[in-house]
Protein backbone atom coordinates (compact mmCIF):
# COMPACT_ATOMS: atom_id res chain seq x y z
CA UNK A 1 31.94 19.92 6.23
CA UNK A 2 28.83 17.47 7.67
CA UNK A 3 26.44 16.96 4.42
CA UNK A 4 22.95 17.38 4.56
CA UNK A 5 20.14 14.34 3.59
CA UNK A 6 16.75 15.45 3.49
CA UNK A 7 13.68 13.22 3.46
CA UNK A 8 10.44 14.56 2.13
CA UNK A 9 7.93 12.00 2.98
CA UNK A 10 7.01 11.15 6.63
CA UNK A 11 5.18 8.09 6.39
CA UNK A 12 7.04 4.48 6.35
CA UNK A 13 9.12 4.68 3.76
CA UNK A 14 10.45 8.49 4.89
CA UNK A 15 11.17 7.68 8.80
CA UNK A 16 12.89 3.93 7.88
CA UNK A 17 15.21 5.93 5.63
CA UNK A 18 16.13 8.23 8.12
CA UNK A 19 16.63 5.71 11.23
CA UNK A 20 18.47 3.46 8.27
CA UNK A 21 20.61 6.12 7.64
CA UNK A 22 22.02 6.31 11.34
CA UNK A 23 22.15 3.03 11.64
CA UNK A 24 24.35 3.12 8.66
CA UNK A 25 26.39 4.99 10.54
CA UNK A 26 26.04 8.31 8.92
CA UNK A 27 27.01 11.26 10.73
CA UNK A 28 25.53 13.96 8.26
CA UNK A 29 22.41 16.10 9.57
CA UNK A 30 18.97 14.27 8.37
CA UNK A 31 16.17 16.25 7.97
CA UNK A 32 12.57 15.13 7.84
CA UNK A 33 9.83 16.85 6.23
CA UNK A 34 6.02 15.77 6.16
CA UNK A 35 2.96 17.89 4.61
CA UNK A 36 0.82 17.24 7.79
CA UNK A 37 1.55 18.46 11.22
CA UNK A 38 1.17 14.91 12.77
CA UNK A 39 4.00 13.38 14.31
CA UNK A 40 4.74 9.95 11.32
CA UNK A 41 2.41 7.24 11.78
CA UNK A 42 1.58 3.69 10.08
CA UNK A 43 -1.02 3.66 7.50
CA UNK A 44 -2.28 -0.12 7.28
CA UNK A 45 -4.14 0.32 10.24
CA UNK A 46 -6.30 2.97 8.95
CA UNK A 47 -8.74 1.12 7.36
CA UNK A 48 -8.96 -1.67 10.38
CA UNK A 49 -8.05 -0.69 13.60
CA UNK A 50 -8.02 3.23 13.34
CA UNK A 51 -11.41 2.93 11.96
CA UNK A 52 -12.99 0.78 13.73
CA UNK A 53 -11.64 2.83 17.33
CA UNK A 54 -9.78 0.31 18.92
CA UNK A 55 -6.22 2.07 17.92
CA UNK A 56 -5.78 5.78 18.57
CA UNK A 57 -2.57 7.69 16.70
CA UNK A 58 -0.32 7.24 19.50
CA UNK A 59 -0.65 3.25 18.86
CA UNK A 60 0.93 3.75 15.12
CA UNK A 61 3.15 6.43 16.00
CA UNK A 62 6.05 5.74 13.81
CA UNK A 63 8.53 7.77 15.40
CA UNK A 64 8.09 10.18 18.63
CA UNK A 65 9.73 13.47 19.23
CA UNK A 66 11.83 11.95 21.64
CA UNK A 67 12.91 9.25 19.73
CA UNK A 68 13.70 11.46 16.54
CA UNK A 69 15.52 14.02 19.16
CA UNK A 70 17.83 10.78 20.10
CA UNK A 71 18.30 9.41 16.84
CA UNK A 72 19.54 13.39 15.70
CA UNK A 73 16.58 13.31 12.90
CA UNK A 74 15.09 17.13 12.86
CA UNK A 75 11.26 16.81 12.19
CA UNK A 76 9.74 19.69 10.00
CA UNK A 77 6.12 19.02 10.07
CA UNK A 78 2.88 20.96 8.33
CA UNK A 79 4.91 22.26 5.37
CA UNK A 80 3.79 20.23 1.61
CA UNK A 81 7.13 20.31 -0.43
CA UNK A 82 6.05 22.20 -3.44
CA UNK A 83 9.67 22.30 -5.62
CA UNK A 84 13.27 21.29 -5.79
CA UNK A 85 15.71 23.36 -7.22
CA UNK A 86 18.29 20.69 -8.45
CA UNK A 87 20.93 23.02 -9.51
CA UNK A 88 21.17 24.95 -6.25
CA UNK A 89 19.99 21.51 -3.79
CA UNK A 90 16.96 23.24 -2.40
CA UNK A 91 13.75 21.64 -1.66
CA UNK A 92 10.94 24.23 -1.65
CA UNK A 93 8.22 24.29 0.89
CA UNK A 94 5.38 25.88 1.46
CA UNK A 95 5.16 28.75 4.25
CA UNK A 96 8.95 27.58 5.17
CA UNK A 97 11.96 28.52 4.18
CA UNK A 98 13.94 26.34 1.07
CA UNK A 99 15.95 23.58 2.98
CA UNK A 100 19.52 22.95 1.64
CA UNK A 101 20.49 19.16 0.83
CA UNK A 102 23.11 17.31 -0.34
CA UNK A 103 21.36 13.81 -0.86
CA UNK A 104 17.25 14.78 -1.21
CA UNK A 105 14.93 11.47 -0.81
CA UNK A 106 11.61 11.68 -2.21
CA UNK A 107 9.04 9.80 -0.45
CA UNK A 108 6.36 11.22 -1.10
CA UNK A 109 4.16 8.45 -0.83
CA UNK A 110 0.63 8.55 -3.67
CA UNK A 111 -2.81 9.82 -2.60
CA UNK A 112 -6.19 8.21 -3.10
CA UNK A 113 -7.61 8.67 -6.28
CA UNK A 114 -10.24 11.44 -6.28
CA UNK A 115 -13.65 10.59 -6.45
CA UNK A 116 -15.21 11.45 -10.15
CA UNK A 117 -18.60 12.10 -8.42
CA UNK A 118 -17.88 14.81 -5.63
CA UNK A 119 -16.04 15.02 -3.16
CA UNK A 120 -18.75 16.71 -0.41
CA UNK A 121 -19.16 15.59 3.49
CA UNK A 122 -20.23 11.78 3.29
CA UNK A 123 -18.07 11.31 0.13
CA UNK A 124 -14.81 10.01 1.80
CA UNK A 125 -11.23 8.63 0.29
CA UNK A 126 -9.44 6.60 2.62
CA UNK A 127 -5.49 7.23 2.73
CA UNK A 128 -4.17 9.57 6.13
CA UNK A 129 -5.52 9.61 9.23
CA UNK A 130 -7.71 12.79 8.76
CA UNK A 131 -9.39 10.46 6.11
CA UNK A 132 -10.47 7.59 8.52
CA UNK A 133 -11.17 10.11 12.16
CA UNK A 134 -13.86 11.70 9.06
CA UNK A 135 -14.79 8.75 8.11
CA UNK A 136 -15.06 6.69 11.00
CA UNK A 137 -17.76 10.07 12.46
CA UNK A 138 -20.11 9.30 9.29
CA UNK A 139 -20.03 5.42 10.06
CA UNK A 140 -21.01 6.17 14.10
CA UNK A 141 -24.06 8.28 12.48
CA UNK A 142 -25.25 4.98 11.08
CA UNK A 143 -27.27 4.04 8.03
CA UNK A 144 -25.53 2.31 4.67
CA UNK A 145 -22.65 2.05 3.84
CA UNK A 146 -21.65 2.16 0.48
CA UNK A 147 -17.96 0.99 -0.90
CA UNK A 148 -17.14 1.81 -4.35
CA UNK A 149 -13.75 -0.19 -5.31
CA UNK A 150 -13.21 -3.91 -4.08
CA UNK A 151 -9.57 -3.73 -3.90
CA UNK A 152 -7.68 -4.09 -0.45
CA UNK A 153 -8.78 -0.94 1.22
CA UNK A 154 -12.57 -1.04 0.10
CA UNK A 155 -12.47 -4.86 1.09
CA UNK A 156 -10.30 -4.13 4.33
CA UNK A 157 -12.92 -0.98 5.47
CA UNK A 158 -16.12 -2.71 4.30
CA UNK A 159 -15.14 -5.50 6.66
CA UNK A 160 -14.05 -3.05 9.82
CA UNK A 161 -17.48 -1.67 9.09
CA UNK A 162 -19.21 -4.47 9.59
CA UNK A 163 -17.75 -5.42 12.43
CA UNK A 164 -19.21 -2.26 13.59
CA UNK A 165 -22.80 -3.56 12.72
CA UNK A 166 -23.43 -1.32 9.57
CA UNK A 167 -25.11 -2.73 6.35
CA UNK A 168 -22.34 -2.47 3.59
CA UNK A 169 -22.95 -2.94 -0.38
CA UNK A 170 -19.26 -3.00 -2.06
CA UNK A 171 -19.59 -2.20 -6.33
CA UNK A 172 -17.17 -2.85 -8.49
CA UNK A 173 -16.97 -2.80 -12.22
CA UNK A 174 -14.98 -5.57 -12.25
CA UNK A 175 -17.31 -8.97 -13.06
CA UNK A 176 -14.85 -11.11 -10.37
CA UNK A 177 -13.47 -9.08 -7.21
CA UNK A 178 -9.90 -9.19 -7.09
CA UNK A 179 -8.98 -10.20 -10.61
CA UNK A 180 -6.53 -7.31 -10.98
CA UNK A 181 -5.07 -9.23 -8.49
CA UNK A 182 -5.33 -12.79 -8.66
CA UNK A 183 -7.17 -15.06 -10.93
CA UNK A 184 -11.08 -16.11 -11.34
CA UNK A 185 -11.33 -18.73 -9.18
CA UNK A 186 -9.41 -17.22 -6.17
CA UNK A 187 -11.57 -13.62 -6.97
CA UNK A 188 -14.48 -15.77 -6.31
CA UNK A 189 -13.65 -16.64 -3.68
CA UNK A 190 -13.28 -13.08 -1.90
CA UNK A 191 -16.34 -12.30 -2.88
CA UNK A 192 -17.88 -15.51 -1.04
CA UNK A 193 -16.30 -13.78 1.87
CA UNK A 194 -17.80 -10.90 1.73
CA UNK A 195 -21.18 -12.25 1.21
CA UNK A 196 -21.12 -15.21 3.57
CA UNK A 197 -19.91 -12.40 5.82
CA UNK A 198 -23.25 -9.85 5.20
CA UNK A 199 -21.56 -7.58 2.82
CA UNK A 200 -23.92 -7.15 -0.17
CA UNK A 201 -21.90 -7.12 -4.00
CA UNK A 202 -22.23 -5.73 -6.70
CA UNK A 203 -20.20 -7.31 -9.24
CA UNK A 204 -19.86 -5.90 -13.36
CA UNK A 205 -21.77 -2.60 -12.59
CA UNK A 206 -20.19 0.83 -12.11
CA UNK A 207 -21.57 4.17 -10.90
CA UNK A 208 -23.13 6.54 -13.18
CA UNK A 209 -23.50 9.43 -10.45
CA UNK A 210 -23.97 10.71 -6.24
CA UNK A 211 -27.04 12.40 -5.57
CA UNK A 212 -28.05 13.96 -2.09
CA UNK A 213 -26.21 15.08 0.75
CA UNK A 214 -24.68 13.04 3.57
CA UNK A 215 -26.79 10.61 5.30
CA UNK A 216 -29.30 10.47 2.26
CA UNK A 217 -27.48 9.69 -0.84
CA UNK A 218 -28.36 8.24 -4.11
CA UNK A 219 -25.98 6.09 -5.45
CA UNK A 220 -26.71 5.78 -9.40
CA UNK A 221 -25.72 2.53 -11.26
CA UNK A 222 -24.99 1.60 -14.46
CA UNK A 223 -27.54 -0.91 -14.89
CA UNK A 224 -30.13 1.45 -14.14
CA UNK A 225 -30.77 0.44 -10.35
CA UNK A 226 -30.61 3.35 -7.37
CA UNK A 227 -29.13 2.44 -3.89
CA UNK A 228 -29.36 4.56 -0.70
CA UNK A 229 -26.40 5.11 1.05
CA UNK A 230 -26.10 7.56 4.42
CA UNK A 231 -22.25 7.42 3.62
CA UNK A 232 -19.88 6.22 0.65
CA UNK A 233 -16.30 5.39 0.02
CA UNK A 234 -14.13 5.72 -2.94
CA UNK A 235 -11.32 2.96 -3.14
CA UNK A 236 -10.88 3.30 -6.80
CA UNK A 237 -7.17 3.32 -6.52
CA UNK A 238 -3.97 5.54 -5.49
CA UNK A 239 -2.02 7.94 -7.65
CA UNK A 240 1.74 9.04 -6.82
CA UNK A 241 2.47 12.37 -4.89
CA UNK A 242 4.63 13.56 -7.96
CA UNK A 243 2.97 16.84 -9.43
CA UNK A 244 4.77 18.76 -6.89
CA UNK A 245 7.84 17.91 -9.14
CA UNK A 246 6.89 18.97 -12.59
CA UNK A 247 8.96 21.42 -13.19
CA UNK A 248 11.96 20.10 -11.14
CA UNK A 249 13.45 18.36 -14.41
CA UNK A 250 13.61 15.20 -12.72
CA UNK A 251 12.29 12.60 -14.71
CA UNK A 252 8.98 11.51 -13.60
CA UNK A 253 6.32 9.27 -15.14
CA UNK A 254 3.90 7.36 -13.16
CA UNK A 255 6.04 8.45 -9.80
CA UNK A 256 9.82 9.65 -10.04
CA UNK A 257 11.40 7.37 -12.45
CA UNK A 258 14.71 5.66 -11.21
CA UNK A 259 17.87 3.57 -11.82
CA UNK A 260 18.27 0.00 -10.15
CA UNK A 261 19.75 1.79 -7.50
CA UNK A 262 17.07 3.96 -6.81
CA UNK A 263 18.57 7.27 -7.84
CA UNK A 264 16.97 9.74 -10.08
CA UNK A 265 18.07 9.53 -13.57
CA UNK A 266 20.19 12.23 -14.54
CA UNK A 267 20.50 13.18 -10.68
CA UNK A 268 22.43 10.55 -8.48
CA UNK A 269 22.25 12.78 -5.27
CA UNK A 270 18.59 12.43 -5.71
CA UNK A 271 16.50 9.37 -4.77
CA UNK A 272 13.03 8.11 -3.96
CA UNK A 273 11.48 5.27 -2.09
CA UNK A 274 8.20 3.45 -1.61
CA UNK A 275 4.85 4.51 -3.32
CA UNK A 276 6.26 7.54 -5.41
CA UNK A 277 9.30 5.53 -6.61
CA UNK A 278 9.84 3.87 -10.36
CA UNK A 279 12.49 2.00 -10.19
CA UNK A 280 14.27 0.17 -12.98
CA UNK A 281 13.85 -3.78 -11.46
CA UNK A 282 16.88 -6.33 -12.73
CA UNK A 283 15.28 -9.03 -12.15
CA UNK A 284 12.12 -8.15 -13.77
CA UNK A 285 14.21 -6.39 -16.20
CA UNK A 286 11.30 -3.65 -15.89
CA UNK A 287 10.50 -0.02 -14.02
CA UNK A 288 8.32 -1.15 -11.59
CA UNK A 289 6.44 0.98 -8.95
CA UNK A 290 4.64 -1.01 -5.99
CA UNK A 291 2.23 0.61 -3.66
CA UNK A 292 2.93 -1.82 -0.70
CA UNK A 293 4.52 -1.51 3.24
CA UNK A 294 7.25 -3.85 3.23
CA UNK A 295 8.66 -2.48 -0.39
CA UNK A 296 8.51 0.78 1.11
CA UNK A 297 10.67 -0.55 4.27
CA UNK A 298 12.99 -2.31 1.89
CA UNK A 299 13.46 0.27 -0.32
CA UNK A 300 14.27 2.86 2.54
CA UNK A 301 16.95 0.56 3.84
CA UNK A 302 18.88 0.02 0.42
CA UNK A 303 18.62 4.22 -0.17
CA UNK A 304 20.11 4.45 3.28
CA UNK A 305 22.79 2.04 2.45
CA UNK A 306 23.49 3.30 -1.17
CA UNK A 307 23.81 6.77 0.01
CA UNK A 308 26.36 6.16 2.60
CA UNK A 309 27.86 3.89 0.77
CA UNK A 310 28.24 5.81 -2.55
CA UNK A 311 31.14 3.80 -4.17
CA UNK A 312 29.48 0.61 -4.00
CA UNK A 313 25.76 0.80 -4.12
CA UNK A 314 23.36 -2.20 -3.46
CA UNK A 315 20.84 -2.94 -6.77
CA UNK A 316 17.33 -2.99 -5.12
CA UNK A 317 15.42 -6.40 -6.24
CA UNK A 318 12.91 -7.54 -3.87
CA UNK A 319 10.93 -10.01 -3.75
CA UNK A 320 7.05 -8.30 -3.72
CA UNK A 321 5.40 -9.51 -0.33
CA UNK A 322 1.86 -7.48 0.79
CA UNK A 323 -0.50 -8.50 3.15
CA UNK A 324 -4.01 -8.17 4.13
CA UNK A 325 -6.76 -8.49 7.39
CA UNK A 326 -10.23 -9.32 6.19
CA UNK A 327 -12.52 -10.62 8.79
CA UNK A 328 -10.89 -14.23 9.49
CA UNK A 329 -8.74 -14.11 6.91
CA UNK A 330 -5.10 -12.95 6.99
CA UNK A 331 -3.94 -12.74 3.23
CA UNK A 332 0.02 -12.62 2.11
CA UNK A 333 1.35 -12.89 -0.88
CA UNK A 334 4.44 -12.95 -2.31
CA UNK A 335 6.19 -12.24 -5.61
CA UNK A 336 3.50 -11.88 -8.63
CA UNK A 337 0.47 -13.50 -8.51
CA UNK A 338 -1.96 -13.12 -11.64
CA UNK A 339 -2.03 -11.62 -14.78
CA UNK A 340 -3.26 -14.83 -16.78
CA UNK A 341 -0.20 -16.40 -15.27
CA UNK A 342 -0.39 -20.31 -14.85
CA UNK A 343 -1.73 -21.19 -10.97
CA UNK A 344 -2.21 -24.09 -8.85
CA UNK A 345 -4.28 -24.47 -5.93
CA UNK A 346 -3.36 -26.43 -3.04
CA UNK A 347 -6.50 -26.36 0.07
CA UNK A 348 -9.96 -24.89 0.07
CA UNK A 349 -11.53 -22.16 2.40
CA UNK A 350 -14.34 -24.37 2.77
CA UNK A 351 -12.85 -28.13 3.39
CA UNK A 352 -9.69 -26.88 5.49
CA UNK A 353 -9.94 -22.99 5.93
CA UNK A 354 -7.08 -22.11 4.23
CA UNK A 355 -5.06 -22.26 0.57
CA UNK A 356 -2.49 -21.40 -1.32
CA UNK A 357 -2.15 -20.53 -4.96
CA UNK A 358 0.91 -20.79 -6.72
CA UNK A 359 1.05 -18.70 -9.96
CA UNK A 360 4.05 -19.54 -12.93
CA UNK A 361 4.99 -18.38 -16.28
CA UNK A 362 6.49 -21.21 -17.96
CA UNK A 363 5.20 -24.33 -15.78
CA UNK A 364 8.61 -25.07 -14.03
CA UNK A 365 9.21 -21.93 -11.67
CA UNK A 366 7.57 -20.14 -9.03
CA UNK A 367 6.75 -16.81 -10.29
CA UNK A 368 4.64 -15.72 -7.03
CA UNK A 369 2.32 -17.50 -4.56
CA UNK A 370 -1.05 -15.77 -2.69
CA UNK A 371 -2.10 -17.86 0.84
CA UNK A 372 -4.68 -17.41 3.05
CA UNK A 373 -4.63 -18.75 6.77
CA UNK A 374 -1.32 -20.74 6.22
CA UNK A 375 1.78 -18.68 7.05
CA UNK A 376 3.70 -21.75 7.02
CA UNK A 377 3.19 -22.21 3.23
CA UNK A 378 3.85 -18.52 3.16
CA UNK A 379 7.03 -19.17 4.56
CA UNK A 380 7.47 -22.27 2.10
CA UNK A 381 7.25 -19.95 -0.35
CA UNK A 382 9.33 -17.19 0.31
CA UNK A 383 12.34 -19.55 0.79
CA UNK A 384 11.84 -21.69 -2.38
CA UNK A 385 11.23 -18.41 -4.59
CA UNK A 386 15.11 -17.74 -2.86
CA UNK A 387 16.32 -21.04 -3.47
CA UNK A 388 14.64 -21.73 -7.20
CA UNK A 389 12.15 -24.63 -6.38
CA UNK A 390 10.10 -25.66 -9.13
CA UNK A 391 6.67 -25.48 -8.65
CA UNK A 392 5.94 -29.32 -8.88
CA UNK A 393 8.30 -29.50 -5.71
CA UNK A 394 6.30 -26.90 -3.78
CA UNK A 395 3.01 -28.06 -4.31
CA UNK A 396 3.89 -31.16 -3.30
CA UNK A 397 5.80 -29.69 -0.27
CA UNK A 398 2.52 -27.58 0.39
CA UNK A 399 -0.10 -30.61 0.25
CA UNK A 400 2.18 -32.91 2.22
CA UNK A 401 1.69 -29.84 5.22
CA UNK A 402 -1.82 -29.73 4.40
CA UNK A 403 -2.52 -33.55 4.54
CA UNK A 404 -0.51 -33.83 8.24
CA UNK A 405 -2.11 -30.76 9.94
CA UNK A 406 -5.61 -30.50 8.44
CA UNK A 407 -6.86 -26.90 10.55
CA UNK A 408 -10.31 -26.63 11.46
CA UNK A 409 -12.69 -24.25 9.20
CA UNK A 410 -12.74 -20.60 11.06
């Protein structure tokens, strides 16, 4: 009897498992569910390309009806998953019939998180394509622009909307941009960017309240001060796309909590992948959960394996790698990069247009690296986190590169 794997999730992390499954060779019937009706498409153009008009949803079609037809993956599209029944291996669905599975993989993916002042027309969250055709109409209205959030997709759609020749103020609470992320120096940095680039910040203040109506806002701060705004965005973070599973008895906390092989404690025909996914990390010897495209990819490829390859399942321990497009900067990073870890800093934005920053726990290994500009110390990177270099070794590695091919400032 042919089992059943059903995906519920069509974003990245949802159509790589499925085409990972067949090329895993498994003959079973896949079935892939997504909440909206649009065929799967990539998400990190969104905030760049998608926004600023230059890519239209067939460009980051993920996977057409024909190819999903080929590939034997049925599509069921428009229906939000609202329950599993674990005992009987039935995911519920709204305005659809429970679908039968064998193997269920959650990938739910996490939603932006809702805006504390309103969420009214000229209010916008930036996370499906709905979000950026509605946002990209209030930006062609004109007027300011108002990000609230300086993390990757504030930075990412402040940036696409200057390119579009809109005035753009970015607040954050946070005194230095980025220093979630990486440390002082570097966070400085990013704001330079922003501001050498026309963006006006505000640094250390927050938002009190949203008063007006689309295309005449009043955007309150703390510090007592009153901006206009015709439109504003909320980038104040993402939270999983687990509610839906409350009362499924899977374990969930902060996303749907997992072994090192990615299955479901307590339910090993049950697994999850990319945003929504906690997985238990060896190496880190953590859960972790990481709201990134290339874990999501990863991750779908060692669920495909794992489940056709029950008897011998592949631990999942990646190596973090995320990426970034802001104005002439392309930023990568690999691995962890701040949290008042040790860093060095090989290059300058200024002097030779790109750097590197190597971040380390105990002063001997490379715990992560962030670069800007320089894939070929990205590269450096990736391969000595592989092969254990110390960090003395790659910054000396990385400044011998930088010394022989000094690059022009962009």
């Amino acid at each position: 009897m042919s089992s059943t794997t059903v995906i519920v999730g069509s974003s990245i992390g949802g159509v790589r498992t499925a085409q990972s499954l067949r090329l895993e060779g498994y003959q079973g019937d896949i079935v892939l569910v997504g909440a909206e009706s649009e065929l799967p498409y990539d998400k990190p153009p969104l905030s760049k390309s998608v926004l600023a008009g230059t890519a239209q949803a067939a460009s980051i079609c993920l996977l057409t009806q024909e190819e999903a037809d080929e590939a034997r993956i049925q599509l069921v599209l428009g229906h939000t998953a609202t329950g599993v029944d674990i005992n009987y291996g039935l995911l519920e669905l709204e305005n659809h019939d429970p679908i039968h599975f064998d193997n269920l993989v959650i990938a739910t993916g996490a939603a932006a998180r809702p805006s504390p002042w309103g969420e009214r027309a000229g209010i916008h969250v930036l996370r499906s394509l709905d979000d950026a055709h509605r946002l990209r109409a209030s930006l062609l209205g004109g007027g300011d622009l108002v990000v609230i959030g300086a993390g990757f997709i504030g930075a990412e759609a402040a940036a696409t909307a200057r390119s579009m020749g809109l005035t753009v103020t970015v607040i954050d609470p946070q005194i230095i941009p980025m220093s979630r992320i990486f440390n002082p120096e570097i966070g400085h940095w990013f704001g330079a960017l922003h501001r050498d680039n026309g963006v006006t910040t505000i640094f250390g203040t927050g938002v009190d309240a949203i008063d007006g109506h689309q295309g005449a806002f009043s955007v309150h701060l703390t510090d007592g001060r009153v901006l206009p705004a015709a439109t504003v965005l909320v980038g104040i973070g993402a939270v999983p796309n687990d509610a839906w599973l409350s009362s499924s008895g899977l374990l969930v906390d902060n996303g749907v909590v997992l072994d090192k092989y990615c299955r479901a404690v307590h339910a090993p025909s049950i697994y999850a992948v990319g945003d929504v996914a906690r997985w238990h990390h060896p190496r880190h010897g953590e859960d972790i959960r990481i709201e990134h495209w290339t874990n999501a990819v990863e991750q779908a490829i060692c669920v495909a394996y794992n489940i056709t390859h029950p008897a011998e399942p592949r631990e999942y321990t990646p190596v973090e790698y995320v990426w970034s497009d802001q104005y002439n900067w392309k930023i990568q990073i690999v691995g962890r990069v701040g949290n008042n870890a040790k860093h060095i800093v090989i290059g300058h934005p200024e002097t030779h247009g790109r750097f590197a920053a190597l971040y380390t726990k105990d002063g001997i290994s490379l715990h992560g690296a962030a670069t800007v500009n320089w894939p070929k110390a990205l590269i450096t990177c990736r391969r000595g986190m592989a092969t254990g270099i110390t960090i003395t070794e790659l910054r000396d590695a990385l400044e011998t590169q930088l010394t022989s091919q000094v690059m022009p400032v962009p």
